[in-house]
N, C-alpha and C. Protein backbone atom coordinates (compact mmCIF):
# COMPACT_ATOMS: atom_id res chain seq x y z
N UNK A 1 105.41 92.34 106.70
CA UNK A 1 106.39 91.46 106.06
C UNK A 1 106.59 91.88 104.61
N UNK A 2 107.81 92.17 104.00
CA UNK A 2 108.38 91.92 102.69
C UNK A 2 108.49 90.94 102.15
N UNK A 3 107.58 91.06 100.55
CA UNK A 3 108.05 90.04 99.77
C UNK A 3 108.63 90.81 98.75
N UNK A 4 109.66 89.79 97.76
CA UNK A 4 109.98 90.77 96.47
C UNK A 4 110.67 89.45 95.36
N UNK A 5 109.97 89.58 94.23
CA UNK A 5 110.83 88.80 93.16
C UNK A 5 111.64 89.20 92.39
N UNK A 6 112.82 88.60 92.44
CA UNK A 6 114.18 88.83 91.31
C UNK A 6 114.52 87.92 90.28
N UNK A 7 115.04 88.63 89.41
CA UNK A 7 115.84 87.63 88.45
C UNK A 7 117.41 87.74 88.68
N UNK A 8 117.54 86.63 88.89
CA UNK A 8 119.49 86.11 88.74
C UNK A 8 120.15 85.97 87.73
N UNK A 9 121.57 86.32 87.47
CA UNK A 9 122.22 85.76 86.22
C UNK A 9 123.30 84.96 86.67
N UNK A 10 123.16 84.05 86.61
CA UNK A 10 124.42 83.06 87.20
C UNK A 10 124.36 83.08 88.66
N UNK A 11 123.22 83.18 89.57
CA UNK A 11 123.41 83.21 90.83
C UNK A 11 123.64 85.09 91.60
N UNK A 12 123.86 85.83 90.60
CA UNK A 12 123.95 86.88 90.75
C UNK A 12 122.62 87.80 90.52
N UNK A 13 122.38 88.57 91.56
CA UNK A 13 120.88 89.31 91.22
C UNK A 13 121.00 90.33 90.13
N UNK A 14 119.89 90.07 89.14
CA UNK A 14 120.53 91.12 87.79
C UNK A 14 119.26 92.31 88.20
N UNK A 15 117.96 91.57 88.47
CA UNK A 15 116.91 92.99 88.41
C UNK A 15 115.72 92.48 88.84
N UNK A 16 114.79 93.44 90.00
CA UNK A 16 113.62 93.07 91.01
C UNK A 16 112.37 93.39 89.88
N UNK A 17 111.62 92.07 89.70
CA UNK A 17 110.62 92.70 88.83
C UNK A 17 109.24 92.70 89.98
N UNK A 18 109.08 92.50 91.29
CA UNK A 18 108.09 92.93 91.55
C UNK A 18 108.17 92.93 93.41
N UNK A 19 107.81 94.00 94.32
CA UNK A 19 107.65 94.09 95.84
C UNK A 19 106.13 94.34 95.86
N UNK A 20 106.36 93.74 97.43
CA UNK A 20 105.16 94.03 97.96
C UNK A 20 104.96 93.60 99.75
N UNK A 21 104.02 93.59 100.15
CA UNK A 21 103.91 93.64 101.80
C UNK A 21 103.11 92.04 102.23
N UNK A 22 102.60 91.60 101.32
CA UNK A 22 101.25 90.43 101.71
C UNK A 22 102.13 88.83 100.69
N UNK A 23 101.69 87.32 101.36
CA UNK A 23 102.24 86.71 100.57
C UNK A 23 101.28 86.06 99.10
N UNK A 24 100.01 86.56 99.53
CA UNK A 24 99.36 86.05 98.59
C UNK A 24 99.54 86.99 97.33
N UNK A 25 100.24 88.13 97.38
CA UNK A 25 99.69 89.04 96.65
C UNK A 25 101.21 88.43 95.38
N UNK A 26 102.04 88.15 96.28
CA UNK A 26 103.63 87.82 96.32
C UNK A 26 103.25 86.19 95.16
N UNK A 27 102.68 85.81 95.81
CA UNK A 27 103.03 84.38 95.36
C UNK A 27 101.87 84.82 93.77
N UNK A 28 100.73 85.26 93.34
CA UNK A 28 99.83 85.70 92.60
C UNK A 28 100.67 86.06 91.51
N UNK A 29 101.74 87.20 91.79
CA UNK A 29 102.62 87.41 90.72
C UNK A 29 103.83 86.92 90.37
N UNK A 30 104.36 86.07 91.26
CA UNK A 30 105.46 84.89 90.90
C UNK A 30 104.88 83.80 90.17
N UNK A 31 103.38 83.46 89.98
CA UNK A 31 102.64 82.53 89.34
C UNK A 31 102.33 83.24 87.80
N UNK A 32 102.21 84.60 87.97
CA UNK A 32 101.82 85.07 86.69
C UNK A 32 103.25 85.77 85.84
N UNK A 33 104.07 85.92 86.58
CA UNK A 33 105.76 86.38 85.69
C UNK A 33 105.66 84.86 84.74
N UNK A 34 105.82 84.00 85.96
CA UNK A 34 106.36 82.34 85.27
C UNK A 34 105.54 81.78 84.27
N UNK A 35 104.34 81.82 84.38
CA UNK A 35 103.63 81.74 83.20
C UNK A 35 103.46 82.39 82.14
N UNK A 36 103.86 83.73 81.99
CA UNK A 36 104.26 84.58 80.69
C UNK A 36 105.30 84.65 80.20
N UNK A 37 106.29 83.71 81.12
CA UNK A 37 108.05 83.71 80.31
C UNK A 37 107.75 82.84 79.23
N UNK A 38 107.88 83.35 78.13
CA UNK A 38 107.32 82.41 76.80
C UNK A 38 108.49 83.36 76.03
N UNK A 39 109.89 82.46 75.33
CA UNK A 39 110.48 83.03 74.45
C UNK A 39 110.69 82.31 73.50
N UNK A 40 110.81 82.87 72.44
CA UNK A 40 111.23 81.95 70.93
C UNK A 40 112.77 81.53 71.09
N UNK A 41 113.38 82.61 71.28
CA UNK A 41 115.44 82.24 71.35
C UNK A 41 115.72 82.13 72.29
N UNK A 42 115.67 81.33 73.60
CA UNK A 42 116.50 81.54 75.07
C UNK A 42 117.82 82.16 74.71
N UNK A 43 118.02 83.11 75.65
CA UNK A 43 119.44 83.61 75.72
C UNK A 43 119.76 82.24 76.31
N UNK A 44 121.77 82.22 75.69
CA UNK A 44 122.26 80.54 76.44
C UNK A 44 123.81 81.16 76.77
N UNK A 45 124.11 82.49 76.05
CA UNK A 45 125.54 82.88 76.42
C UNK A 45 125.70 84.83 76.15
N UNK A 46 126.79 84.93 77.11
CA UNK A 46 126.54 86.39 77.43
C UNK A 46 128.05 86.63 77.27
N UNK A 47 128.21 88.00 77.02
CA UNK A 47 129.83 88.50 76.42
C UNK A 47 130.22 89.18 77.85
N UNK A 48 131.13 88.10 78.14
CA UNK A 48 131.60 88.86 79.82
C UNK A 48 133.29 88.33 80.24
N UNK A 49 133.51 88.98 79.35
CA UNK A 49 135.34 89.07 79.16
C UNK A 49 135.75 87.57 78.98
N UNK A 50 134.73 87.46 77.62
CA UNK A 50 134.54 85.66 76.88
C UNK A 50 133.36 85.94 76.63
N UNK A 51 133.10 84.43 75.61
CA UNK A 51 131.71 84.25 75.77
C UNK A 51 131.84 82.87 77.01
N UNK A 52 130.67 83.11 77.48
CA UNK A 52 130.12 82.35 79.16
C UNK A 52 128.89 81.66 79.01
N UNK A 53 128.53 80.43 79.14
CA UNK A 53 127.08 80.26 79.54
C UNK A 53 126.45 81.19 80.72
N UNK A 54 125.17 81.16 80.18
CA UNK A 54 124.55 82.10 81.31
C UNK A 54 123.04 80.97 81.82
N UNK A 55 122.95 81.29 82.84
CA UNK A 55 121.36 80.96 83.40
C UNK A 55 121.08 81.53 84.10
N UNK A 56 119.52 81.70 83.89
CA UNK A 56 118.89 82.99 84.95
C UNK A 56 117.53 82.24 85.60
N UNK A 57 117.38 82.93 86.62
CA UNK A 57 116.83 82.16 87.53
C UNK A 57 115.63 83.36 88.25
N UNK A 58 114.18 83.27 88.47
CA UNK A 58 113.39 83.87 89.04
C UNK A 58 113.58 83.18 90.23
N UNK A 59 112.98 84.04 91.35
CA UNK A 59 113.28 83.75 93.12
C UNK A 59 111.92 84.44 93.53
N UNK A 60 110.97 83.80 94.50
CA UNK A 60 110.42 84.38 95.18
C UNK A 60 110.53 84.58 96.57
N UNK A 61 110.91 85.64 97.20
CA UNK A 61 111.65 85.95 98.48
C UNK A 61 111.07 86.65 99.32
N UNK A 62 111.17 86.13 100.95
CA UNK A 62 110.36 86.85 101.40
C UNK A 62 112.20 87.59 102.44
N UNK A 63 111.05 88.38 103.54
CA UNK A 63 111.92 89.17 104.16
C UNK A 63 112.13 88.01 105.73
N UNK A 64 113.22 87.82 106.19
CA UNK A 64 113.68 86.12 106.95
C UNK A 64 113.17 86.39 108.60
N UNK A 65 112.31 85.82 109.06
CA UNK A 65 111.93 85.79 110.58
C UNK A 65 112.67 84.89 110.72
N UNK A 66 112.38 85.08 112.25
CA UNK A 66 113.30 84.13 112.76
C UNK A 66 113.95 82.53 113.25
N UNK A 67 112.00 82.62 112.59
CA UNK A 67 111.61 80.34 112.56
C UNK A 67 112.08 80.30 111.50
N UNK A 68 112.26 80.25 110.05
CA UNK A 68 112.99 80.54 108.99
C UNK A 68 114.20 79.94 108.81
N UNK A 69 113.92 78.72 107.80
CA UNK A 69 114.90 77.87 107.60
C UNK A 69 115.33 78.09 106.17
N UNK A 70 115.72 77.46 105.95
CA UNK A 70 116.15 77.65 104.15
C UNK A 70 116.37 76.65 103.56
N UNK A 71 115.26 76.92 101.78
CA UNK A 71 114.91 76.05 101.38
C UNK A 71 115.79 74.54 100.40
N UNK A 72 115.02 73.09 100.34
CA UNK A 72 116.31 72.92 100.38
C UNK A 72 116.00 71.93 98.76
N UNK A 73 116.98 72.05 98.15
CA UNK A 73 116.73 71.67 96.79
C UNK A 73 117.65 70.62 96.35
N UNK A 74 117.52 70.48 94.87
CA UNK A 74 118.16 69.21 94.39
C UNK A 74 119.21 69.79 93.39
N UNK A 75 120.38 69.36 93.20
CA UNK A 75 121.10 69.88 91.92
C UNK A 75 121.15 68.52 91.08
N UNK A 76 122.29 69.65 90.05
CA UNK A 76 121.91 68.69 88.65
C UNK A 76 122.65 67.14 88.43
N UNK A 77 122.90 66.98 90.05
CA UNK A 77 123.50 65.41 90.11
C UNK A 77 122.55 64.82 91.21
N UNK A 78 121.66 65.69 91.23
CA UNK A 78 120.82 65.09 92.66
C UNK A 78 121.02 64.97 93.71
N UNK A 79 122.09 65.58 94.31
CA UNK A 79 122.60 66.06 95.80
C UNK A 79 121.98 67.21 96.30
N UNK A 80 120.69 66.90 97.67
CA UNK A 80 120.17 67.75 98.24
C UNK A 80 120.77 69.34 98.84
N UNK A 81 120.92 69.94 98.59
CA UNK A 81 121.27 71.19 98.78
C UNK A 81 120.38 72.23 99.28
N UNK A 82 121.16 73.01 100.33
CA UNK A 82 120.34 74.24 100.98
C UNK A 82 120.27 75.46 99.96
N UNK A 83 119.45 75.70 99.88
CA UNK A 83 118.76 77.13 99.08
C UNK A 83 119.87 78.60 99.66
N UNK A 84 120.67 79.53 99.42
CA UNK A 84 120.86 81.02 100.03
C UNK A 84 120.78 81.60 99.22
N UNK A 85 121.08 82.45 99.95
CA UNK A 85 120.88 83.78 99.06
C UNK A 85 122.14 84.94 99.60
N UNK A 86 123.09 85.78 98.92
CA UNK A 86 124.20 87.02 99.05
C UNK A 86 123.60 87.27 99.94
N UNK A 87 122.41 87.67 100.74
CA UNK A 87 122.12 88.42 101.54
C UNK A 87 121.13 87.74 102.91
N UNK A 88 121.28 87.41 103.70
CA UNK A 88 120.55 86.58 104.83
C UNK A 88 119.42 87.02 105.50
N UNK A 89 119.05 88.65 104.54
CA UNK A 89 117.84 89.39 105.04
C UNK A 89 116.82 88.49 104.62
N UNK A 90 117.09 87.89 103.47
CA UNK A 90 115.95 87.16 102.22
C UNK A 90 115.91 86.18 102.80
N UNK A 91 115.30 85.16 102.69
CA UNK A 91 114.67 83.90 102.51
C UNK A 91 113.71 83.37 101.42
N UNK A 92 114.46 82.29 100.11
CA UNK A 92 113.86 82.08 99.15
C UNK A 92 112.29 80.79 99.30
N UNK A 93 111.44 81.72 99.11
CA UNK A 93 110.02 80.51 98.55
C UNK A 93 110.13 79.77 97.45
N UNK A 94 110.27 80.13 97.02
CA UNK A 94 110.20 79.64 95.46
C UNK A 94 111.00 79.95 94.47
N UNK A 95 111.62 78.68 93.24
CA UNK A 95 112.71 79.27 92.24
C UNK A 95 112.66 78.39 91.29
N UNK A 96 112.55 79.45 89.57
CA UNK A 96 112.43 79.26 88.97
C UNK A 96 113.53 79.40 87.39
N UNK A 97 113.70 78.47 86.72
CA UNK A 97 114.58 78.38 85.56
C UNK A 97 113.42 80.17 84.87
N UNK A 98 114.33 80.60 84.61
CA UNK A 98 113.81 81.96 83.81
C UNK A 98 114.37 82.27 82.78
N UNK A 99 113.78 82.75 81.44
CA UNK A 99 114.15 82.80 79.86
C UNK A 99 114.22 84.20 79.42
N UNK A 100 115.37 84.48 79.07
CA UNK A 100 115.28 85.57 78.27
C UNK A 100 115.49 85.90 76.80
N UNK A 101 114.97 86.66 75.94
CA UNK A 101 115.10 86.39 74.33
C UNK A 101 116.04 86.77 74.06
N UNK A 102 117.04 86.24 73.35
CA UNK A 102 117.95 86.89 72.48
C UNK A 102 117.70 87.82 71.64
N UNK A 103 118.54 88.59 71.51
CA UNK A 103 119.17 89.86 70.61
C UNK A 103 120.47 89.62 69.43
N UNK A 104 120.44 89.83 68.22
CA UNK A 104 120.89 89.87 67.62
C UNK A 104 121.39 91.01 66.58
N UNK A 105 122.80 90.96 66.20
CA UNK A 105 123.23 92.40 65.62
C UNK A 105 122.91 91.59 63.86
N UNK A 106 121.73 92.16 63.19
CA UNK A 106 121.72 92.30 62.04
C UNK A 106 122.19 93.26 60.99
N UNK A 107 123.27 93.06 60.49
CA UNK A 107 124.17 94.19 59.18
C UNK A 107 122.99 94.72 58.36
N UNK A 108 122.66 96.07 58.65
CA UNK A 108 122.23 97.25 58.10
C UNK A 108 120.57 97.07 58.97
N UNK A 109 120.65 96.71 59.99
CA UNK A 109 119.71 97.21 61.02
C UNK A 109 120.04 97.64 62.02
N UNK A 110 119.05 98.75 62.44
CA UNK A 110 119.28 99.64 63.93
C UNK A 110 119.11 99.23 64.72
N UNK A 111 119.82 98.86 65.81
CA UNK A 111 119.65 97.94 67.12
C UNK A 111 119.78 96.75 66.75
N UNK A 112 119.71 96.01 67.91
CA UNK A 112 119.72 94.57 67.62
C UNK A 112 117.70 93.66 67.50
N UNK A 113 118.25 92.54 66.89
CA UNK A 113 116.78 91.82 66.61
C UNK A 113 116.68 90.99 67.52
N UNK A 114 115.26 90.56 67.27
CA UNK A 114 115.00 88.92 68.56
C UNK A 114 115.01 88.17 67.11
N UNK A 115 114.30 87.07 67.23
CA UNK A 115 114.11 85.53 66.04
C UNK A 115 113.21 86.00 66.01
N UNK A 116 111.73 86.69 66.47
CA UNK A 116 110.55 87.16 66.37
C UNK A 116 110.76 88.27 65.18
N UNK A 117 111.98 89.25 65.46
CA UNK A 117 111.91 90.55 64.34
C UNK A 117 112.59 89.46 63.53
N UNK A 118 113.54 88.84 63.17
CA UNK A 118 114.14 88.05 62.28
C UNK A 118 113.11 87.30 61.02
N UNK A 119 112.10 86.92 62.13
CA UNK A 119 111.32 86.33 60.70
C UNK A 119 110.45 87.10 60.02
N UNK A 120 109.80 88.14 60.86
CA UNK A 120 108.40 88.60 60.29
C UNK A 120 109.88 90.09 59.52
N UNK A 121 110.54 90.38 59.61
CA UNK A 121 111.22 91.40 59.12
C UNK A 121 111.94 90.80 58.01
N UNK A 122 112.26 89.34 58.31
CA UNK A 122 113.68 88.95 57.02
C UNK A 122 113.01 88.04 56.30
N UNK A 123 112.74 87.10 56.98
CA UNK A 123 112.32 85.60 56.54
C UNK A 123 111.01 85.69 55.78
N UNK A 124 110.05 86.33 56.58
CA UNK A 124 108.24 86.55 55.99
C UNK A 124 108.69 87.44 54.63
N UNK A 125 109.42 88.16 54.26
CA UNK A 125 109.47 89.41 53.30
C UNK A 125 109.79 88.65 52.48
N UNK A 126 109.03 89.12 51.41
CA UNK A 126 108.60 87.92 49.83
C UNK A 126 109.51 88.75 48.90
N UNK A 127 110.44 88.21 48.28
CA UNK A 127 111.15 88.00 47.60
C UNK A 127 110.75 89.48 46.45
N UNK A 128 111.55 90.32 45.95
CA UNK A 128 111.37 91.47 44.85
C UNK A 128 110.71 90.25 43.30
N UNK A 129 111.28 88.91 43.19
CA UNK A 129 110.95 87.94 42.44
C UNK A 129 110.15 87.09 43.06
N UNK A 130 108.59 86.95 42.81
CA UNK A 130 107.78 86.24 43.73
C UNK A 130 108.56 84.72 42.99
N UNK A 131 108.80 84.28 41.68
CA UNK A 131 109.27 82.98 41.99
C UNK A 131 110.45 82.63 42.50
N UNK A 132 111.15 83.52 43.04
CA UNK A 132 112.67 83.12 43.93
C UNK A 132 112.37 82.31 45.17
N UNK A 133 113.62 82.12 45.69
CA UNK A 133 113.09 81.20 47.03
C UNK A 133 114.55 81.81 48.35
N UNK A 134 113.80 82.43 49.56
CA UNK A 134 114.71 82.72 50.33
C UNK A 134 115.43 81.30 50.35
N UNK A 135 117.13 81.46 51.07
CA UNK A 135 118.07 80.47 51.62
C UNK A 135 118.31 80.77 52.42
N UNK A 136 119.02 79.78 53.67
CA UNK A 136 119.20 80.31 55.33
C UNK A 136 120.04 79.00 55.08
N UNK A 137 121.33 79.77 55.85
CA UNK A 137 122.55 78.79 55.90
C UNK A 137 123.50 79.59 56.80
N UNK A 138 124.52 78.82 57.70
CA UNK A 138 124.98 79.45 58.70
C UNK A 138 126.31 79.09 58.51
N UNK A 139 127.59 79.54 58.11
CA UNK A 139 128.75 79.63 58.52
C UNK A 139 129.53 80.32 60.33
N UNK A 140 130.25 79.34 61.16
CA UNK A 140 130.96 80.08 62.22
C UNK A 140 129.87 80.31 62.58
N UNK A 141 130.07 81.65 63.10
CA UNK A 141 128.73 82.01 63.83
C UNK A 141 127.81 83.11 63.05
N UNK A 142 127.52 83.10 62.07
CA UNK A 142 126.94 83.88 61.59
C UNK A 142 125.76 82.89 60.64
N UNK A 143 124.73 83.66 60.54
CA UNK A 143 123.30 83.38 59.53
C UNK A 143 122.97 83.72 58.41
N UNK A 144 123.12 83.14 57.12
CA UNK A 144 122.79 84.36 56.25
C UNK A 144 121.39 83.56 55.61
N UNK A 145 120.69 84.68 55.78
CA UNK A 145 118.90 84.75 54.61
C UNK A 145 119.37 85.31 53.30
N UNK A 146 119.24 84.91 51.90
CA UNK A 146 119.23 85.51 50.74
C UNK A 146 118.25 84.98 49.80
N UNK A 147 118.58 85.67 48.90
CA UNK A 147 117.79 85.43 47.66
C UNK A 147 118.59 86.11 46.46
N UNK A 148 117.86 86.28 45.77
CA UNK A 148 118.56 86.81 44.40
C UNK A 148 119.30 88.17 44.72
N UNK A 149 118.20 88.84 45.26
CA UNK A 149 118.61 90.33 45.67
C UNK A 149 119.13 91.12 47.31
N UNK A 150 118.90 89.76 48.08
CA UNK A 150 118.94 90.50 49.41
C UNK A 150 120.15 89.26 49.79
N UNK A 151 120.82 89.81 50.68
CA UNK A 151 121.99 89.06 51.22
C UNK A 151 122.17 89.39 53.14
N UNK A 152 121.25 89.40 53.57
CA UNK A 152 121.09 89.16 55.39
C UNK A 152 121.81 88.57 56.07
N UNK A 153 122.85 89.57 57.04
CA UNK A 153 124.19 88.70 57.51
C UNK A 153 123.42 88.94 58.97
N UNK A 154 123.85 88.07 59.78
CA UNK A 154 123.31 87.60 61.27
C UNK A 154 124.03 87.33 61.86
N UNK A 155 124.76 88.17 62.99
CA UNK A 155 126.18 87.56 63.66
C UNK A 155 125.71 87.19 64.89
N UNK A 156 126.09 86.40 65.11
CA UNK A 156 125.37 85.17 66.48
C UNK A 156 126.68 85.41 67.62
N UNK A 157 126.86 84.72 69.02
CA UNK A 157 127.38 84.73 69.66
C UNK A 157 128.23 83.74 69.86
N UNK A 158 128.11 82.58 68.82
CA UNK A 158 129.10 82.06 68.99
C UNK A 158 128.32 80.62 67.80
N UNK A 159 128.80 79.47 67.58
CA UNK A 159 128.98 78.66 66.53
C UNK A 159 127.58 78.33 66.92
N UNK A 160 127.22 77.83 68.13
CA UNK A 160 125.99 77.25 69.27
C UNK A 160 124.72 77.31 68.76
N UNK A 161 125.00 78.75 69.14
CA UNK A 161 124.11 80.23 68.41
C UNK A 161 123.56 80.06 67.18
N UNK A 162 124.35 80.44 66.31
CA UNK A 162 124.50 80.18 65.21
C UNK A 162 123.39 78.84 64.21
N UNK A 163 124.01 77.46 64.78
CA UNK A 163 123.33 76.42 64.56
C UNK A 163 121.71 76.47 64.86
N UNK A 164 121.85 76.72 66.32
CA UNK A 164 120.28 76.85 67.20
C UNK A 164 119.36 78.00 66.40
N UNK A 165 119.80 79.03 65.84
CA UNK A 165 119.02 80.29 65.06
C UNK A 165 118.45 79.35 63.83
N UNK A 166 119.66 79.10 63.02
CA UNK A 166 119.59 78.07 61.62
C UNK A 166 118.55 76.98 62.09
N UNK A 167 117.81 76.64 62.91
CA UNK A 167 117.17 75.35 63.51
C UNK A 167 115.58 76.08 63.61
N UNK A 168 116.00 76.83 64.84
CA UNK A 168 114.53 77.96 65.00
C UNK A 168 114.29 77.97 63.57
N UNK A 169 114.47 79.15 63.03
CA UNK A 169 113.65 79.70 61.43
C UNK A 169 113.29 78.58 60.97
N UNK A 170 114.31 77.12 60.91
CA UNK A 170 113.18 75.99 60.23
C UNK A 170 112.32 75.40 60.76
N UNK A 171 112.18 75.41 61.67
CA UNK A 171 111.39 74.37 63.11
C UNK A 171 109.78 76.01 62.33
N UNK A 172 109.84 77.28 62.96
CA UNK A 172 109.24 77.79 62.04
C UNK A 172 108.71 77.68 60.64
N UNK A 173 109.36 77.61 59.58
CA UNK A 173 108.69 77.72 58.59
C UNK A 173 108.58 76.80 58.33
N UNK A 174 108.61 75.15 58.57
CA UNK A 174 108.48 73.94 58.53
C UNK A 174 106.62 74.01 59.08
N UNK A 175 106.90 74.46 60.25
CA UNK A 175 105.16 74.28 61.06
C UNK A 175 104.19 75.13 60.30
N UNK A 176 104.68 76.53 59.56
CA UNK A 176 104.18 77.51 58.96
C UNK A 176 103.77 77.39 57.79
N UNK A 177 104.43 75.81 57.02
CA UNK A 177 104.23 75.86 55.83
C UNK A 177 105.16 77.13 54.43
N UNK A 178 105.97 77.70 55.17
CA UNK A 178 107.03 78.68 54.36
C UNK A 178 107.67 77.65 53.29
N UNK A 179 108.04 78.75 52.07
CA UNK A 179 109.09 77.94 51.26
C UNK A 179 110.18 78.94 51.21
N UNK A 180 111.45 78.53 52.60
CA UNK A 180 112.23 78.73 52.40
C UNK A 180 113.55 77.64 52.56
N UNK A 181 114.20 77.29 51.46
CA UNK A 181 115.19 76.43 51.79
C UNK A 181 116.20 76.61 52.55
N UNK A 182 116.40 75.68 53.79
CA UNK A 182 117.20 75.62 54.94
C UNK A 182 118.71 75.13 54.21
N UNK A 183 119.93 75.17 54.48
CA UNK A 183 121.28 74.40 53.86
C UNK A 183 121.76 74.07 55.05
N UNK A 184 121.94 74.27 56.34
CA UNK A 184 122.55 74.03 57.05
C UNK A 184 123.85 74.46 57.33
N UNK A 185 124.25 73.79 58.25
CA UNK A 185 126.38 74.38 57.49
C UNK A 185 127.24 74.60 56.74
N UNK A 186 127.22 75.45 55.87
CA UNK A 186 127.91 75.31 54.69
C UNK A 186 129.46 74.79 54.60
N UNK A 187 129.67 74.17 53.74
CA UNK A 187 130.66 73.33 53.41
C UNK A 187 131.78 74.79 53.42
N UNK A 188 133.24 73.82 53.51
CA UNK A 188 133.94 74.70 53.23
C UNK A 188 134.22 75.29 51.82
N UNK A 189 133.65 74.70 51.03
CA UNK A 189 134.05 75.69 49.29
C UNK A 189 132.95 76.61 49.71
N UNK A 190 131.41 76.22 49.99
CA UNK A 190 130.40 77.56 50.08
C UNK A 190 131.08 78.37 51.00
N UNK A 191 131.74 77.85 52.43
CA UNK A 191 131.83 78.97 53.03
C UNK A 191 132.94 80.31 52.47
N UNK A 192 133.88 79.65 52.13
CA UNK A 192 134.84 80.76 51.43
C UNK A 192 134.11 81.72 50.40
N UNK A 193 132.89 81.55 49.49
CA UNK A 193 131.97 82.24 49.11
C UNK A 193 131.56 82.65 49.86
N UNK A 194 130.96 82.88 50.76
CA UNK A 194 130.33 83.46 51.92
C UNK A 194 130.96 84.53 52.40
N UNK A 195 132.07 83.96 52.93
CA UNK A 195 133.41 85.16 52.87
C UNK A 195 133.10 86.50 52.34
N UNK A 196 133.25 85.84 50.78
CA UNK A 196 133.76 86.88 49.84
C UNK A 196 132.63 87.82 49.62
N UNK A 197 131.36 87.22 49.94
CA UNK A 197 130.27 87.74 49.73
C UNK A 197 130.28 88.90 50.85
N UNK A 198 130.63 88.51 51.78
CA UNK A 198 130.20 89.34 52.85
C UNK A 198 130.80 90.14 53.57
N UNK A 199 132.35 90.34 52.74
CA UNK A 199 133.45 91.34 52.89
C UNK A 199 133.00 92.46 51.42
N UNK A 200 132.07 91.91 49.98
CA UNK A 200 132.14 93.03 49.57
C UNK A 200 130.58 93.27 49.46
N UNK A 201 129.81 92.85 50.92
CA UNK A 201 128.59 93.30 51.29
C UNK A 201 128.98 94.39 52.48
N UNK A 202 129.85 93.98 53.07
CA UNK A 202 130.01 95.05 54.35
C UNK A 202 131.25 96.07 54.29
N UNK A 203 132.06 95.66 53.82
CA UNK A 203 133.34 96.00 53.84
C UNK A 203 134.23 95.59 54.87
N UNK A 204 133.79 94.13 55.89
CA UNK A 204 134.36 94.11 57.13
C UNK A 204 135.59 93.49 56.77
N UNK A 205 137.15 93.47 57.53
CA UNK A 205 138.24 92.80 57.40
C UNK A 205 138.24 91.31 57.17
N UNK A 206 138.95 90.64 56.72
CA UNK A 206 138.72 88.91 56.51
C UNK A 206 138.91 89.05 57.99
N UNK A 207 139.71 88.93 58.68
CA UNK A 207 139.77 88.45 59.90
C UNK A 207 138.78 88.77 61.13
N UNK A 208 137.97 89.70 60.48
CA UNK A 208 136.79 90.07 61.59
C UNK A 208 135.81 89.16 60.59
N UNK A 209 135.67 88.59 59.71
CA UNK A 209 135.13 87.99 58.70
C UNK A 209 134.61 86.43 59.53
N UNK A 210 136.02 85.99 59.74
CA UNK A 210 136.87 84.48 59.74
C UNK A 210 136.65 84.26 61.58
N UNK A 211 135.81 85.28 61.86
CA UNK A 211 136.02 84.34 63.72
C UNK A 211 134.51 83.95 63.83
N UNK A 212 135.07 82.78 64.83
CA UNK A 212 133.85 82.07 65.15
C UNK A 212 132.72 82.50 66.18
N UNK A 213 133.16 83.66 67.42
CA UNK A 213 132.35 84.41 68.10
C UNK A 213 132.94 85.78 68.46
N UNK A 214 132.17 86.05 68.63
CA UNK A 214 131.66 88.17 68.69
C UNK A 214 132.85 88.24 69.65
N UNK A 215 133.34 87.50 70.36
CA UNK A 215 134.68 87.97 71.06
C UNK A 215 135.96 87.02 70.87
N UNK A 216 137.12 87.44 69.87
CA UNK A 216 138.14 86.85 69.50
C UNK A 216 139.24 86.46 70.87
């Protein structure tokens, strides 16, 4: 008998993180994936000709004999529902809400960041003036960390984003004991500073400036 666990994106299979032949061996590592999904940023939206909510979902699946019913669950209004699956070879055991970390495009870093590189890279880094004090404030969808000398632009996926990042870092340095002052949304006079700041930090167009998510 085949077993094998996947992760879904929207009901769609994105990628098999583990096969095997036995169910104990099956169910051992569907117990130990789910207990190590530990993320700081849940991914909550994905760029797919829009931005989209996304949810992803672990499955533990075996290969379908022929006593083999299918399992039967609850949705989010509480109407009992049968379990399938695209393919009727499978038969799902078990299913799980599954987390993945966000990525973020930080201006003048290589690749993108998680909230994990965000703090210990932006946020933890002590000031060129030990008495300055980082700021974290979020216009649209973007984050900015500064201080006297550093100006950290953070383009998020959308306004959501945006807010939820601005929340993390304080929910962080709140528990951490950090002194960095949080502002929240900036008003519209700061934000038009912000703007200006960050068209002659990057050189980007006002109008790639002025949108609210990574896809206009």
């Amino acid at each position: 008998m085949k077993y094998q666990i996947i992760v879904t994106q929207n009901k769609v299979k994105k990628m098999r993180l583990h096969r095997c032949n036995t169910e104990p061996t099956a169910i051992r590592k569907f117990q130990d994936i789910t207990k190590s999904n530990k993320v700081l940023f849940p991914q909550r939206y994905v760029n797919s000709r829009g931005i989209k909510e996304v949810k992803y979902e672990i499955l533990l699946m075996k290969e379908r004999e022929e006593n083999d019913v299918n399992r039967m669950s609850r949705d989010e209004l509480g109407r009992l529902i049968e379990e399938r699956t695209n393919n009727e070879k499978w038969v799902i055991i078990n299913k799980k809400q599954f987390f993945v970390e966000e990525k973020f495009l930080v201006f003048g870093y290589q690749g993108r960041l998680t909230a994990k590189d965000i703090i210990k890279d932006i946020v933890m880094k002590k000031p060129a003036n030990l008495k300055d004090h980082k700021q974290v404030i979020y216009a649209l969808n973007k984050v900015i960390i500064q201080d006297s000398l550093n100006f950290d632009i953070i383009v998020c996926k959308n306004v959501d984003d945006a807010m939820r990042l601005h929340n993390t870092l304080q929910e962080f340095c709140q528990r951490y004991k950090q002194k960095v002052l949080f502002q929240g949304k900036a008003s519209p006079k700061v934000r038009s500073e912000i703007w200006k700041k960050i068209h002659e930090v990057t050189g980007w167009k006002y109008d790639q400036i002025w949108r609210s998510s990574t896809r206009p």
